[in-house]
Protein backbone atom coordinates (compact mmCIF):
# COMPACT_ATOMS: atom_id res chain seq x y z
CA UNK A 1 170.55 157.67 109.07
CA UNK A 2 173.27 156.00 107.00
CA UNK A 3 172.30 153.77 104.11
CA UNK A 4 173.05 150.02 104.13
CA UNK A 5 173.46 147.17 101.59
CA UNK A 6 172.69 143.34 102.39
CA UNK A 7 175.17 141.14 100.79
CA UNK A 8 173.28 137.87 99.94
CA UNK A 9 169.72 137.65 99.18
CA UNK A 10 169.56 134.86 101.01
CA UNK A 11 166.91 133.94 103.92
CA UNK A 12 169.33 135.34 106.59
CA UNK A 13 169.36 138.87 104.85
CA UNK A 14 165.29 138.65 104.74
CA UNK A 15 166.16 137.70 108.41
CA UNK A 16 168.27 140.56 109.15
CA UNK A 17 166.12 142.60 106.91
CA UNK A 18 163.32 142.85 109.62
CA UNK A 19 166.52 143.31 112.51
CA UNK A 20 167.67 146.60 110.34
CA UNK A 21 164.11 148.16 110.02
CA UNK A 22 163.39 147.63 113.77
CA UNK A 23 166.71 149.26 114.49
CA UNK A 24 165.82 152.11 112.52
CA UNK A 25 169.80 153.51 112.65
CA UNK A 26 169.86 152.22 108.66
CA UNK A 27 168.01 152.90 105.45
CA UNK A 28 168.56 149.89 103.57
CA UNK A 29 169.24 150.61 100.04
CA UNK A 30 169.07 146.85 98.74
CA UNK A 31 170.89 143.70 98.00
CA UNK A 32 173.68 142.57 96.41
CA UNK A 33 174.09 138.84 95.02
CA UNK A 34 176.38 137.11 92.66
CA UNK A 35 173.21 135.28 91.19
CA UNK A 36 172.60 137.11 87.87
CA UNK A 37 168.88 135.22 87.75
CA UNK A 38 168.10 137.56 91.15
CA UNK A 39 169.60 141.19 89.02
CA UNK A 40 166.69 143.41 88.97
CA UNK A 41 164.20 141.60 91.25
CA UNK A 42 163.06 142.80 94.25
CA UNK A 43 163.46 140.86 97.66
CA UNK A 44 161.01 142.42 100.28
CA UNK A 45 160.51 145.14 98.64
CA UNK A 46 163.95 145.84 97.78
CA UNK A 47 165.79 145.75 94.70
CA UNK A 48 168.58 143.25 94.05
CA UNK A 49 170.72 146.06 92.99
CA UNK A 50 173.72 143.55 91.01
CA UNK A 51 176.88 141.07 91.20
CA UNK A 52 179.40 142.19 94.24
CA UNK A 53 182.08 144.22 92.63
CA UNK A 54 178.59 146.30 92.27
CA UNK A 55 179.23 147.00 95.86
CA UNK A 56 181.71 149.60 94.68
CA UNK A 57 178.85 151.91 93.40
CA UNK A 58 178.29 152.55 96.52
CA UNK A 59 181.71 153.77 98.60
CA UNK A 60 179.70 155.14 101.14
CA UNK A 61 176.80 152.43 102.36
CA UNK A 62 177.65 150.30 105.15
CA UNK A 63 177.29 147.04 104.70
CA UNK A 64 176.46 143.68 106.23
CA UNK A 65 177.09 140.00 105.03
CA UNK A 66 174.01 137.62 104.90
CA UNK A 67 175.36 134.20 103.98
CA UNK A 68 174.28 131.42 106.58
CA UNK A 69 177.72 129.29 106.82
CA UNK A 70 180.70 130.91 108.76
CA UNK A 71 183.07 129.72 106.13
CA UNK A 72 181.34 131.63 103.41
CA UNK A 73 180.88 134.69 104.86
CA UNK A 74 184.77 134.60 105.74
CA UNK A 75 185.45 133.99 102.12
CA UNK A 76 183.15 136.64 101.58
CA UNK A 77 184.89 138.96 103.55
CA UNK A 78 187.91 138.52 102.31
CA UNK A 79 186.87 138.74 98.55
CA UNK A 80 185.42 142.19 99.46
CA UNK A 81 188.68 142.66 101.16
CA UNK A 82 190.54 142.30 97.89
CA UNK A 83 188.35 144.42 96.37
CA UNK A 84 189.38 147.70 98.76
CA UNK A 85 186.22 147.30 101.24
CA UNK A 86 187.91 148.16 104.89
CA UNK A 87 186.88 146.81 107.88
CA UNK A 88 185.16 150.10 109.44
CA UNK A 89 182.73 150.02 106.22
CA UNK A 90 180.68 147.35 108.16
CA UNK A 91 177.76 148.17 109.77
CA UNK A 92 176.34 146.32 113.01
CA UNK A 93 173.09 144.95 113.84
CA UNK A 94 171.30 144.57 117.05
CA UNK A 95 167.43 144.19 117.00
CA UNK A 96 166.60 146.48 119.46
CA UNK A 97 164.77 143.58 121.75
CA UNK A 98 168.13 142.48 122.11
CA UNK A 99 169.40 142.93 125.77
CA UNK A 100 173.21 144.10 125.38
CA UNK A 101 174.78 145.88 128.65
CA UNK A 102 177.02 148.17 127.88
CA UNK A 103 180.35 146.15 129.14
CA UNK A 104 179.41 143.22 126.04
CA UNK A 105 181.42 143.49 122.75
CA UNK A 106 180.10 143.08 119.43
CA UNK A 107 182.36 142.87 116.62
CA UNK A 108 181.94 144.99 113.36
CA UNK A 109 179.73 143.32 110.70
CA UNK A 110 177.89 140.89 113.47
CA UNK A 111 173.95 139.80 113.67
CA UNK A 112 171.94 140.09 116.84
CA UNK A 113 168.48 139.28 116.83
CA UNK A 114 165.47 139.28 118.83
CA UNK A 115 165.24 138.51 121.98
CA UNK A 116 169.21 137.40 122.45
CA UNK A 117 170.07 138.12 125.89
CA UNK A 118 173.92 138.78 127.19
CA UNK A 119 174.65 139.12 130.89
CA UNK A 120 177.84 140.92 131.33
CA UNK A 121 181.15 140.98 129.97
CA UNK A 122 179.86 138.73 126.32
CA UNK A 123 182.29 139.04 123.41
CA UNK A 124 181.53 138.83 119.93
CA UNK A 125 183.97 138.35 117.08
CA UNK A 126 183.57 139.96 113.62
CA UNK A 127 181.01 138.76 111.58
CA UNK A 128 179.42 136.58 113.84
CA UNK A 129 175.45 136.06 113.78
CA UNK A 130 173.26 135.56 116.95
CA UNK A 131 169.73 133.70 116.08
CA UNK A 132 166.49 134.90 118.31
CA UNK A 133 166.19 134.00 121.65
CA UNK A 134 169.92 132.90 122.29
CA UNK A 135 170.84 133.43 126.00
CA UNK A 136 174.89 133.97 126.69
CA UNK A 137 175.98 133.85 130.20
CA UNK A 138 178.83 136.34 131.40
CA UNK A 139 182.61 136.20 130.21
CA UNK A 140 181.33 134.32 127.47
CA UNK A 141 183.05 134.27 124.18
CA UNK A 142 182.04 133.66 120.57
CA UNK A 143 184.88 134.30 117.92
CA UNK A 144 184.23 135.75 114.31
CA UNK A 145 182.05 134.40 111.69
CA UNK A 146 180.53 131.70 114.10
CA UNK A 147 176.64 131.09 114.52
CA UNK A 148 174.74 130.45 117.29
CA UNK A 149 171.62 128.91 116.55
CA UNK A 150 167.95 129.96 117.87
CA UNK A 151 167.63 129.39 121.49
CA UNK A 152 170.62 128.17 122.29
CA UNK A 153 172.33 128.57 125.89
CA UNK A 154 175.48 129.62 126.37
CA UNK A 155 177.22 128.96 129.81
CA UNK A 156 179.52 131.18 131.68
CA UNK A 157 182.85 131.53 130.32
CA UNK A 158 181.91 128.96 127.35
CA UNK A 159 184.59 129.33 123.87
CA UNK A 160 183.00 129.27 120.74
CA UNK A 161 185.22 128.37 118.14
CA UNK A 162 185.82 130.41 114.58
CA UNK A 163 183.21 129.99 112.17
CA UNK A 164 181.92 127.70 114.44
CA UNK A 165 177.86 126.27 114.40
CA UNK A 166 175.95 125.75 117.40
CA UNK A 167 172.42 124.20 116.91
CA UNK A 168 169.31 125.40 117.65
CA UNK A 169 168.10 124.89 121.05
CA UNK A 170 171.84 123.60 122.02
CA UNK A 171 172.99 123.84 125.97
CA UNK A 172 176.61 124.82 126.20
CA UNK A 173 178.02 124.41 129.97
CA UNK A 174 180.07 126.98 131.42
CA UNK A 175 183.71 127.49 130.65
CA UNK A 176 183.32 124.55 127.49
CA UNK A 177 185.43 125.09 124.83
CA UNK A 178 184.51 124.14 121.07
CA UNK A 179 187.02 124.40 118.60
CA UNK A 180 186.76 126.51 115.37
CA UNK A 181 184.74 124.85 112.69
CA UNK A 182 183.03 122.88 115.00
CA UNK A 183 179.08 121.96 114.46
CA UNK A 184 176.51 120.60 117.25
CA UNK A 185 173.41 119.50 116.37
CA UNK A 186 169.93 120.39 117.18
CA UNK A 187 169.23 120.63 121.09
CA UNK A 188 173.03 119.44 121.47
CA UNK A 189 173.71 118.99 125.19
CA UNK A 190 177.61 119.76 125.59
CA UNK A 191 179.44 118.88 128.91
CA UNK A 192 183.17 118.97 127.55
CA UNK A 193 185.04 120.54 125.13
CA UNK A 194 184.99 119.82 121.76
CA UNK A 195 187.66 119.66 118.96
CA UNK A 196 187.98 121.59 116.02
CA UNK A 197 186.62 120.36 112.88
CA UNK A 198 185.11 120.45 109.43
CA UNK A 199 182.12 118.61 109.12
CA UNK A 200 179.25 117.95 110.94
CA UNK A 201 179.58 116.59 114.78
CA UNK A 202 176.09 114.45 115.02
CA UNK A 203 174.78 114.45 118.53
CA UNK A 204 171.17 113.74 120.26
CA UNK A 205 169.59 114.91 122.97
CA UNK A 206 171.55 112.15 124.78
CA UNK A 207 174.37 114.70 126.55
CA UNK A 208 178.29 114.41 125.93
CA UNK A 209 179.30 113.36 129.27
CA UNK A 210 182.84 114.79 130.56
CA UNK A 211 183.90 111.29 131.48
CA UNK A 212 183.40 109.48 127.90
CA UNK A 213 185.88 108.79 126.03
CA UNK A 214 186.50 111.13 122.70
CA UNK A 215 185.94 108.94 119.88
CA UNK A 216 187.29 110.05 116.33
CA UNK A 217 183.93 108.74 114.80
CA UNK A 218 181.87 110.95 116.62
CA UNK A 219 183.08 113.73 113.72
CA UNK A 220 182.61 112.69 109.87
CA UNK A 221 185.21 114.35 108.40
């Protein structure tokens, strides 16, 4: 069993907390946050252990990233980068309710939790974190440090976007592409592609139809 360290006491790593002790391939040794109020606490019963460059204590514990927003945990990533942490040192997690045939990818340092279901052929970027209950159709693909909220759909052949968002309960149709940085909102119903972006694409339950027109208000940028 190799030991583990959460980076980010944050809800997610509660989250994936509970993922890594269903698992039962890690023994998770604590967290690590920048937030000097949290040094010395414990979160679930686990010690917040210190501030990142703590991380280096521990050259041998895998480690996973447990910031919400796909732009932090790329800056993140690339702060630990600097610091000497490679790539490999990243540990995967699947909650073992998960249903992941063997011909799916999941790229190092990524979040699957319960109940996500992938049909065949799925790819998952780096760093990218799956909610419960998310279903992903075949040939689907989800590039790094996106999220895909709770029970969202994903279509066959759909594009997620880097460090995309997709909303809870959000219907992607098949072979959609959304661009990187990208957000829908809660029970989104997407019929075309989307553009790239960086803030918040509002939407309803009311569906984005392929014939409308693409308006540059529908993103607040």
């Amino acid at each position: 069993m190799e030991n583990l360290i959460l980076v980010g006491a944050s809800s997610l790593a509660r989250e994936t907390l509970t993922a890594v002790r269903a698992d039962g391939r890690f023994r998770a040794l604590g967290f690590i946050d920048d937030n000097e109020s949290r040094w010395g606490t414990s979160v679930n019963d686990l010690p917040v252990l210190g501030p990142i460059p703590h991380i280096l204590e521990y050259p041998n514990a895998r480690l996973v990233v447990c910031v919400r927003s796909g732009q932090s945990r790329a800056r993140l990533v690339s702060r630990l980068r600097m610091l000497g942490i490679p790539d490999e040192q990243y540990a995967t997690v699947v909650h073992p309710s998960a249903s992941v045939p063997g011909n799916c990818r999941i790229g190092q340092g990524s979040i699957v939790f319960a109940g996500v279901a992938m049909t065949a052929e799925v790819y998952l970027g780096r760093h990218v974190v799956v909610m419960p209950n998310v279903s992903m159709m075949h040939k689907s693909r989800v590039q790094s440090y996106a999220t895909i909220g709770a029970g969202a759909a994903i279509g066959p052949g759909a594009r997620i976007g880097e460090e995309t968002t997709i909303g809870m309960n959000s219907t992607i149709r098949d072979r959609v592409s959304i661009g990187r940085r990208a957000e829908t909102g809660l029970g989104a119903l997407v019929l075309r592609d989307l553009p790239a972006g960086d803030g918040r694409l509002e939407t309803s339950p009311v569906p984005f139809d392929t014939q409308a027109p693409f308006r540059r208000e529908d993103i607040n940028v």
